[in-house]
Protein backbone atom coordinates (compact mmCIF):
# COMPACT_ATOMS: atom_id res chain seq x y z
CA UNK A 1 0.00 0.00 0.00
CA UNK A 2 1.43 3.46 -0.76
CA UNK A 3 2.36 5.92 1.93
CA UNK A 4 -0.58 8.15 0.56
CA UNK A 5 -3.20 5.78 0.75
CA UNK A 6 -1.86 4.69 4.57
CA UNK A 7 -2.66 8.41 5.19
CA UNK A 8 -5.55 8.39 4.05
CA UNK A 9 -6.72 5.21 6.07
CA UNK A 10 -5.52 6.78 9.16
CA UNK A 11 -7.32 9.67 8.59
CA UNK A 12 -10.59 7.80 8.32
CA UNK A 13 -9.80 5.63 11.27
CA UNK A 14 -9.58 8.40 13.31
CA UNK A 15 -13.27 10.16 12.45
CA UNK A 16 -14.59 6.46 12.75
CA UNK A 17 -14.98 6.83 16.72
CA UNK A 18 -16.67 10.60 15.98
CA UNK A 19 -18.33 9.51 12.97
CA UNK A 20 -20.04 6.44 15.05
CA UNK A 21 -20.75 8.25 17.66
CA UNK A 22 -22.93 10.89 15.53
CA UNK A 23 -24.82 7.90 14.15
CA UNK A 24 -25.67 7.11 16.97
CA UNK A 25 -27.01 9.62 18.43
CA UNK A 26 -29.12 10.67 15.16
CA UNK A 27 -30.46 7.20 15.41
CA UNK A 28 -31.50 7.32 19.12
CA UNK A 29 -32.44 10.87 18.59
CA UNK A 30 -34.55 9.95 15.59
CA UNK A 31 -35.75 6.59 18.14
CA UNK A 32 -36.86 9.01 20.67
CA UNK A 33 -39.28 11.56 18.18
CA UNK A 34 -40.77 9.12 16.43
CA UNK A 35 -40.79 5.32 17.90
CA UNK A 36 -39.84 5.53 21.79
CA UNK A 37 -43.30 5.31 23.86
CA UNK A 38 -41.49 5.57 27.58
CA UNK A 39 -43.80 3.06 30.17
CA UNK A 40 -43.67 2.14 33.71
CA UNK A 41 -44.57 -1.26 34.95
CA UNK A 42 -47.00 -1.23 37.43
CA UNK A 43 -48.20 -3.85 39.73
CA UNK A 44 -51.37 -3.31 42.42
CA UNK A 45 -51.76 -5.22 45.55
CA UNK A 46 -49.19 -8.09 44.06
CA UNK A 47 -51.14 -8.86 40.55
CA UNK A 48 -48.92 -9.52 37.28
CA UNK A 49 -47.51 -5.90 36.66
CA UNK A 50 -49.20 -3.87 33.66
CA UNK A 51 -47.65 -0.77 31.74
CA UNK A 52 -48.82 2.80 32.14
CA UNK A 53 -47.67 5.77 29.84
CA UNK A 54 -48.50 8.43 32.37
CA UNK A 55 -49.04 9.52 35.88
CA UNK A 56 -53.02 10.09 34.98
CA UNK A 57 -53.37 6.22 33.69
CA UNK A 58 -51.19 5.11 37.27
CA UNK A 59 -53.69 6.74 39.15
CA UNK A 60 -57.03 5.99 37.48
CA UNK A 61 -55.76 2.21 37.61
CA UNK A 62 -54.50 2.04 41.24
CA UNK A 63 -57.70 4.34 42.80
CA UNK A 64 -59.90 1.91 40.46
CA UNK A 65 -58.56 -1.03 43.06
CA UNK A 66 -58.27 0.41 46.28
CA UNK A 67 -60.04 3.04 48.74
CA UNK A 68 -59.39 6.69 49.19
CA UNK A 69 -62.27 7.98 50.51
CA UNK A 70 -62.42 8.05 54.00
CA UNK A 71 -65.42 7.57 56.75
CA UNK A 72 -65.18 9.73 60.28
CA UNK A 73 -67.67 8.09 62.46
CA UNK A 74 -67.95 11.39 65.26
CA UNK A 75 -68.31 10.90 69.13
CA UNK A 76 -71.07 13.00 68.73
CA UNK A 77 -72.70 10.59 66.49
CA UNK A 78 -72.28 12.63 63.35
CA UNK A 79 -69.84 10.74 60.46
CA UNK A 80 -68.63 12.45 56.84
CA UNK A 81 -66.41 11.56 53.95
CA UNK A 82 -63.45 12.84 53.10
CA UNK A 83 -61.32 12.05 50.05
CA UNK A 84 -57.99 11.74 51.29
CA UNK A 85 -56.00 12.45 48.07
CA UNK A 86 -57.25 16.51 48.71
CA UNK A 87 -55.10 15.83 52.10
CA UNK A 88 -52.20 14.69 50.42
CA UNK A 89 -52.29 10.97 51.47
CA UNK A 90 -51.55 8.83 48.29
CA UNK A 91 -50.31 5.38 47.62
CA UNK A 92 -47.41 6.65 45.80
CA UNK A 93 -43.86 8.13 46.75
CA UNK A 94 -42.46 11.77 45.44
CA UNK A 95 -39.93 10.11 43.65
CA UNK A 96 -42.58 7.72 41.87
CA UNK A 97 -44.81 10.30 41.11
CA UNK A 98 -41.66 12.03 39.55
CA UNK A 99 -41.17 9.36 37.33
CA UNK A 100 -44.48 9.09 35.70
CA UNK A 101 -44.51 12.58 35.54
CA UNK A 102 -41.17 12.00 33.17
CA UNK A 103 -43.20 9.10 31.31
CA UNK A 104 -46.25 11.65 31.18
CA UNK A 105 -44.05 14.50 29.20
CA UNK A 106 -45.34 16.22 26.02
CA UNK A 107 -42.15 17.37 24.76
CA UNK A 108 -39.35 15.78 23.32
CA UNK A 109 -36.97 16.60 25.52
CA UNK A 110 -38.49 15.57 28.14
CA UNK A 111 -38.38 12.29 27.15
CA UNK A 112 -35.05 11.79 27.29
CA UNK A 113 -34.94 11.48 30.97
CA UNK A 114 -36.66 7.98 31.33
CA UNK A 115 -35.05 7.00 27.48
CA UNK A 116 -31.20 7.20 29.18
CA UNK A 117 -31.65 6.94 33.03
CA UNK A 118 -32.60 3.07 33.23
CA UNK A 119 -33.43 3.92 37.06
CA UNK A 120 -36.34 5.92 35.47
CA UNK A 121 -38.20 2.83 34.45
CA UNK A 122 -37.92 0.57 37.67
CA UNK A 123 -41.60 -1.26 38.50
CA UNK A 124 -43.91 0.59 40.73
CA UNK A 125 -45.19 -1.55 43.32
CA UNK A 126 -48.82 -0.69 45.43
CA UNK A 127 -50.50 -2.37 48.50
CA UNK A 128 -53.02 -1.34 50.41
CA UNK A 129 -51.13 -0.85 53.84
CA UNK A 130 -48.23 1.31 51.67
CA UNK A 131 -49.27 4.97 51.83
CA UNK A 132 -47.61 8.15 51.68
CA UNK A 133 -48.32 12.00 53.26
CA UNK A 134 -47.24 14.10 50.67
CA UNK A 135 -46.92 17.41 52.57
CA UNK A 136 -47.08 17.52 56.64
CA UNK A 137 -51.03 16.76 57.34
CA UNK A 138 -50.43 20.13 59.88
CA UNK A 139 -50.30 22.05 57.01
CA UNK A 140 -52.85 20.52 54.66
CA UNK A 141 -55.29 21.15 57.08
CA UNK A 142 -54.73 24.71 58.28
CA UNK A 143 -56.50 25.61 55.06
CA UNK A 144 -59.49 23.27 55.99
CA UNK A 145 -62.08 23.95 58.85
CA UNK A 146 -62.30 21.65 62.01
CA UNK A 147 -65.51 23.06 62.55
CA UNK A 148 -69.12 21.34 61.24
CA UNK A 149 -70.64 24.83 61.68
CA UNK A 150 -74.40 24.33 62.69
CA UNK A 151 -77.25 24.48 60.77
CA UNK A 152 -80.28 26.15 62.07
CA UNK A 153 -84.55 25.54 60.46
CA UNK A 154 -85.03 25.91 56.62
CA UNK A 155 -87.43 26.52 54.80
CA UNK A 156 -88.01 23.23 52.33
CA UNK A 157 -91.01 22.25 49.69
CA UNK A 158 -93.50 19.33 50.85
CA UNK A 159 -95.38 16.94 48.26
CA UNK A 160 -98.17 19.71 47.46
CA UNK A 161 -95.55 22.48 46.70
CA UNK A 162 -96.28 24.42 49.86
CA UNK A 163 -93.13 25.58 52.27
CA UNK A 164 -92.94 24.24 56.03
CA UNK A 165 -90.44 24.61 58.55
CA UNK A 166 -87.27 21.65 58.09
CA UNK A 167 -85.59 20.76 60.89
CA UNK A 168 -82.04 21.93 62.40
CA UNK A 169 -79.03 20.56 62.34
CA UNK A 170 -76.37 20.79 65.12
CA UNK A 171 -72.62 20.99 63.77
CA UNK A 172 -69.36 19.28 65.68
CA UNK A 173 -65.75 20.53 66.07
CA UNK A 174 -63.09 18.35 65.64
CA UNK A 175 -59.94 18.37 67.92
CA UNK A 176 -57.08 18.91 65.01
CA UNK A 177 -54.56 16.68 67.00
CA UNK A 178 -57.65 13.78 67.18
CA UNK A 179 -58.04 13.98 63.41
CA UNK A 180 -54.53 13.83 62.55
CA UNK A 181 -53.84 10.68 64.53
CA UNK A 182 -56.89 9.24 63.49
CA UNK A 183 -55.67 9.85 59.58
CA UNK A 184 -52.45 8.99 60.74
CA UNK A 185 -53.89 5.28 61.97
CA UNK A 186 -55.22 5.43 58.00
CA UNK A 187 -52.08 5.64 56.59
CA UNK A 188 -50.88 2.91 58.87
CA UNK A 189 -52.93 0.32 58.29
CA UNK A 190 -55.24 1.11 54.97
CA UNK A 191 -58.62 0.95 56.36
CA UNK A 192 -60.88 3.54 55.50
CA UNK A 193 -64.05 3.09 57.02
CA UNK A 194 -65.92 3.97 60.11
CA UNK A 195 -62.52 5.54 62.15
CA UNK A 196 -63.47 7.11 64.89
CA UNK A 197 -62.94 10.12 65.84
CA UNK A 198 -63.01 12.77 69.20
CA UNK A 199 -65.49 15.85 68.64
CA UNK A 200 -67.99 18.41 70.68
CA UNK A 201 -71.33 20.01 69.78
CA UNK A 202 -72.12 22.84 68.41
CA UNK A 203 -75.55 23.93 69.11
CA UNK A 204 -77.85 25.06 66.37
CA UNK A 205 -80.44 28.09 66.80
CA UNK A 206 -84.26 27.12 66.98
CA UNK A 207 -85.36 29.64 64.37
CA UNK A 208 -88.58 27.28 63.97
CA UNK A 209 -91.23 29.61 65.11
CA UNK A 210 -90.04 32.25 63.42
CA UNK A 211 -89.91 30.79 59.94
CA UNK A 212 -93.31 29.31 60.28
CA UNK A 213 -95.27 32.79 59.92
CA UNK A 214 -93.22 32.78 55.81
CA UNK A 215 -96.69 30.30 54.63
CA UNK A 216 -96.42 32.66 51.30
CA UNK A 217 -94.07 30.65 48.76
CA UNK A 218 -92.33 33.03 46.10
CA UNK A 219 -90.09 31.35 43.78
CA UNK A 220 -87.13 28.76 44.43
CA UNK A 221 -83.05 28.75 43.06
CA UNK A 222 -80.99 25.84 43.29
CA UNK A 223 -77.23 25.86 42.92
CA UNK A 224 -74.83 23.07 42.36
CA UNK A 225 -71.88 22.84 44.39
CA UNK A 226 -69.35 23.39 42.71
CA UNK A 227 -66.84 20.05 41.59
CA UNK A 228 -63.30 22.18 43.05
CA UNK A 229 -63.44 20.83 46.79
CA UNK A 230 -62.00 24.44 47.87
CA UNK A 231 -64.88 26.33 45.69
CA UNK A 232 -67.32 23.87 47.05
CA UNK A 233 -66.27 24.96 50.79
CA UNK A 234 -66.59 28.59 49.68
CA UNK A 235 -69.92 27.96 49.09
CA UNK A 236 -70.59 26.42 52.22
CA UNK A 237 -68.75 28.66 54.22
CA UNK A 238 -71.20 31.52 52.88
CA UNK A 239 -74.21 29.30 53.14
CA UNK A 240 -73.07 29.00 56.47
CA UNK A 241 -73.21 33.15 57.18
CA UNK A 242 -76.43 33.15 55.79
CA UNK A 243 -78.97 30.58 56.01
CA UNK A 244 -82.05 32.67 56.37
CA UNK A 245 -81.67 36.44 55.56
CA UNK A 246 -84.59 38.45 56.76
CA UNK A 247 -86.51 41.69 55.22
CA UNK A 248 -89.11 43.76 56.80
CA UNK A 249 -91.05 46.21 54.95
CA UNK A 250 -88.74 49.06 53.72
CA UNK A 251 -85.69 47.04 55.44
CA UNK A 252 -82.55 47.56 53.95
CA UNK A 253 -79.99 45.05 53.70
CA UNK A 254 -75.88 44.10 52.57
CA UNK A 255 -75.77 40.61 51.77
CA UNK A 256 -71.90 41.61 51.40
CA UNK A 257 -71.64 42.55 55.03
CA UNK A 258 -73.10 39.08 56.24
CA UNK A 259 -70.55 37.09 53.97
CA UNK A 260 -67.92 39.05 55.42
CA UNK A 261 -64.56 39.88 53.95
CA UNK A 262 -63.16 37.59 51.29
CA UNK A 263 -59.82 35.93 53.70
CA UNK A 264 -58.13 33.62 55.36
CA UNK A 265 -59.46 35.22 58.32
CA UNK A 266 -63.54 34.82 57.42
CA UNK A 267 -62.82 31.21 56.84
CA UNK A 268 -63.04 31.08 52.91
CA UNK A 269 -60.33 29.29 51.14
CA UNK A 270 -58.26 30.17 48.81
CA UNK A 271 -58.82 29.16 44.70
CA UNK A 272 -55.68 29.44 42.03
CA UNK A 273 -57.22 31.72 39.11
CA UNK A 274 -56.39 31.76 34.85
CA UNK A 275 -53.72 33.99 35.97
CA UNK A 276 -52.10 30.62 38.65
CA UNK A 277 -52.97 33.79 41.87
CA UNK A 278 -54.49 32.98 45.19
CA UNK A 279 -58.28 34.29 45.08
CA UNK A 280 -59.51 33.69 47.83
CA UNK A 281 -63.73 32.93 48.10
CA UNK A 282 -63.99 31.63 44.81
CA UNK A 283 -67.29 29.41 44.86
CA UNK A 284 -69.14 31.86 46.91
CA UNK A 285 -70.50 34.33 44.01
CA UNK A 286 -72.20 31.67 42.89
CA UNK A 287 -74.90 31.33 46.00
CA UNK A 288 -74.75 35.89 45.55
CA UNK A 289 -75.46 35.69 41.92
CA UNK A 290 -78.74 33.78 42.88
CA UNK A 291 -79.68 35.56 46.30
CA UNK A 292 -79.57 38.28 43.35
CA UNK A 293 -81.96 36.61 40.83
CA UNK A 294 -84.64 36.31 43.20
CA UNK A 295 -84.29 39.46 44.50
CA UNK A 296 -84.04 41.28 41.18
CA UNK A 297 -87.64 40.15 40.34
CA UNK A 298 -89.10 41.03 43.30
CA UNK A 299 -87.28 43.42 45.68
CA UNK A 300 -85.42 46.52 45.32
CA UNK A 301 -81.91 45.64 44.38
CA UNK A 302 -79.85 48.69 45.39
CA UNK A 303 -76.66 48.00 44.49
CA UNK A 304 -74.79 45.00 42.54
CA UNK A 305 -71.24 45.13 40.80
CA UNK A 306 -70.04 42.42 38.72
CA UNK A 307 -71.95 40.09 36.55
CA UNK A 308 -71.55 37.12 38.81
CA UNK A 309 -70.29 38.73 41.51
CA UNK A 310 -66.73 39.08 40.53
CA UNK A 311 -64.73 38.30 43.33
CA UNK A 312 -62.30 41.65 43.96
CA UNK A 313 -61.49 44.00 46.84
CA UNK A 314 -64.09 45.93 48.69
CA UNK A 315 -62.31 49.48 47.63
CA UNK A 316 -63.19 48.15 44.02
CA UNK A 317 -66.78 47.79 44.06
CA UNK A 318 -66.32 44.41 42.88
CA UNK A 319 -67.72 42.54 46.39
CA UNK A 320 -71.40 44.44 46.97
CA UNK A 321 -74.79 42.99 46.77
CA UNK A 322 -77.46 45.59 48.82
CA UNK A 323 -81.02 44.40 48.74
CA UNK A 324 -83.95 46.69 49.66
CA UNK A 325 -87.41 45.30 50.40
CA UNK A 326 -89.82 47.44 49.01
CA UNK A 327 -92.83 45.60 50.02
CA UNK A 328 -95.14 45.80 52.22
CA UNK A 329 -94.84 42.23 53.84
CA UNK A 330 -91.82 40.49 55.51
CA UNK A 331 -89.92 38.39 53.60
CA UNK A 332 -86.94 35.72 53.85
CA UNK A 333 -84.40 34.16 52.05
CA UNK A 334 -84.07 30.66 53.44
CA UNK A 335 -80.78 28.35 52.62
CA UNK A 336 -80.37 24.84 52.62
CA UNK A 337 -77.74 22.48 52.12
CA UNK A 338 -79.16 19.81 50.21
CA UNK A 339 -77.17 16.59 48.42
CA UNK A 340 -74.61 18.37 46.20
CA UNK A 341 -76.04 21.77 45.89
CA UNK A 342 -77.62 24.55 47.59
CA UNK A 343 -81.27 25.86 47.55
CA UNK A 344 -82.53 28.97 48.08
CA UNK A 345 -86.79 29.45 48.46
CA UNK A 346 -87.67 33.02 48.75
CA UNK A 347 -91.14 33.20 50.94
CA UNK A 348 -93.22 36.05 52.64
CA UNK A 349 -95.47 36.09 55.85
């Protein structure tokens, strides 16, 4: 071979390493666009393991198989439900829900994480008894009530669509530290139902006699609560503030003043918005917007910003609902919390 060609060998030989290594990363970047499908292998309560493509699929499949609501059986002989996943208990880790968050990724580039890192793809393994606090449960529930306010006599349609007097309702407050050990025994052992749990009465108001002289039945609003657990406690909480708003004759009245400010401090929660900031009362415009619709029809409605009561500042305007009954009989706006929504019956003596 002549010394020329022997150069020219060498030459090559040397870009062989680069040139190879270019290949292959065209290939696996070419691999990763258009063939690689990253997947997990998941396995529930020790069944053959199946593959998931995203952190939405791992959790519709494992809360398919096993509980997550939980049942609070009261002291005081009340019980509720309450999904645990809004208190940050889950069956998985951080560090698995990482991972099919990688799987889950939209972009490219973020699939290269689980295409190189081998660790990335290890099998997920759930069991009833293996759960997980996400965040401190002493900070998940400072932004949730311990307190089953009370609910006092309603107003509520019979057979014949006449109104009569429904009954009260005493509320319950929970001891904090007796409802974190009790969800604390939860995440122990798995079992969801009936745990027990330390509370005290709240008394409710006998408003009875008083709502039975409203015989007169005007017209009736029902509102959905909403599907957002914090906008659904919103609405609540300002159910709770009003329940049965009286008018006399010529009687002027701020339904703004009864809900009270929109804060931490009134007990209304707070609801990310389109622009990802803290509103806080979201959910409670919603029982406003209808106080308003009944009033607008027959009352005097004084003064109203927003077109469903846009939740804002007082200073703004944005936060006022001032009703004026311009009759010349009493009349009430009874609440009730009803299955999944609130009503509202507006009635006169």
């Amino acid at each position: 071979m002549s010394r020329r060609k022997r150069k020219v060998s060498s030459k090559y030989q040397k870009l062989l390493p680069a040139a190879t290594l270019a290949a292959f990363l065209l290939g696996s970047l070419f691999y990763v666009i258009f063939v690689f499908n990253p997947t997990i292998d998941l396995s529930i309560n020790g069944r053959p393991s199946m593959k998931v493509r995203s952190r939405s699929e791992a959790e519709i499949e494992v809360y398919r198989e096993l509980p997550y609501k939980a049942t609070f059986q009261l002291s005081t002989g009340q019980h509720f439900s309450v999904d645990m996943r809004f208190l940050e208990l889950s069956y998985f880790t951080e560090e698995e829900l990482k991972r099919l968050d990688n799987i889950s990724a939209k972009t490219v580039w973020d699939k290269f994480t689980p295409f190189f890192d081998t660790k990335e793809n290890l099998q997920i393994s759930i069991y009833p008894n293996r759960l997980f606090w996400l965040r401190p449960l002493n900070d998940v529930l400072a932004a949730h009530p311990d307190v089953q306010l009370p609910t006092t006599n309603h107003l509520i349609m019979d057979g014949e669509s006449n109104v009569k007097v429904g009954d009260k309702s005493n509320g319950y407050k929970i001891d904090p530290a007796a409802f974190i050990e009790a969800s604390e025994e939860i995440a122990k052992t798995g079992k969801f139902d009936d745990v027990k749990v330390e509370s005290t009465p709240v008394e409710a108001e006998d408003q009875s006699e008083l709502l039975s002289q409203y015989t007169h039945f005007i017209e009736r609003k029902e509102v959905p609560l909403p599907t957002n657990a914090a906008q659904a406690q919103n609405m609540k909480t300002a159910f709770y503030k009003l329940q049965n708003v009286y008018l006399a004759p010529g009687e002027t009245k701020s339904i703004s003043e009864l809900l009270g400010a929109l804060n931490a401090e009134s007990g209304y929660l707070p609801v990310k918005g389109k622009d990802n900031k803290e509103v806080y009362g979201q959910g409670a415009e919603q029982i406003i917007d209808a106080i308003q619709q009944l009033a607008f029809s027959r009352t005097n409605v004084i003064s109203y910003r927003g077109q469903y009561f846009n939740i804002g500042t007082p200073s703004e305007g944005l936060t006022e609902l001032t009703i004026q009954n311009n009759t010349e009989t009493d009349m009430v706006f009874s609440l009730s919390l009803e299955e999944g929504q609130v009503s509202i019956i507006l009635a006169s003596k």
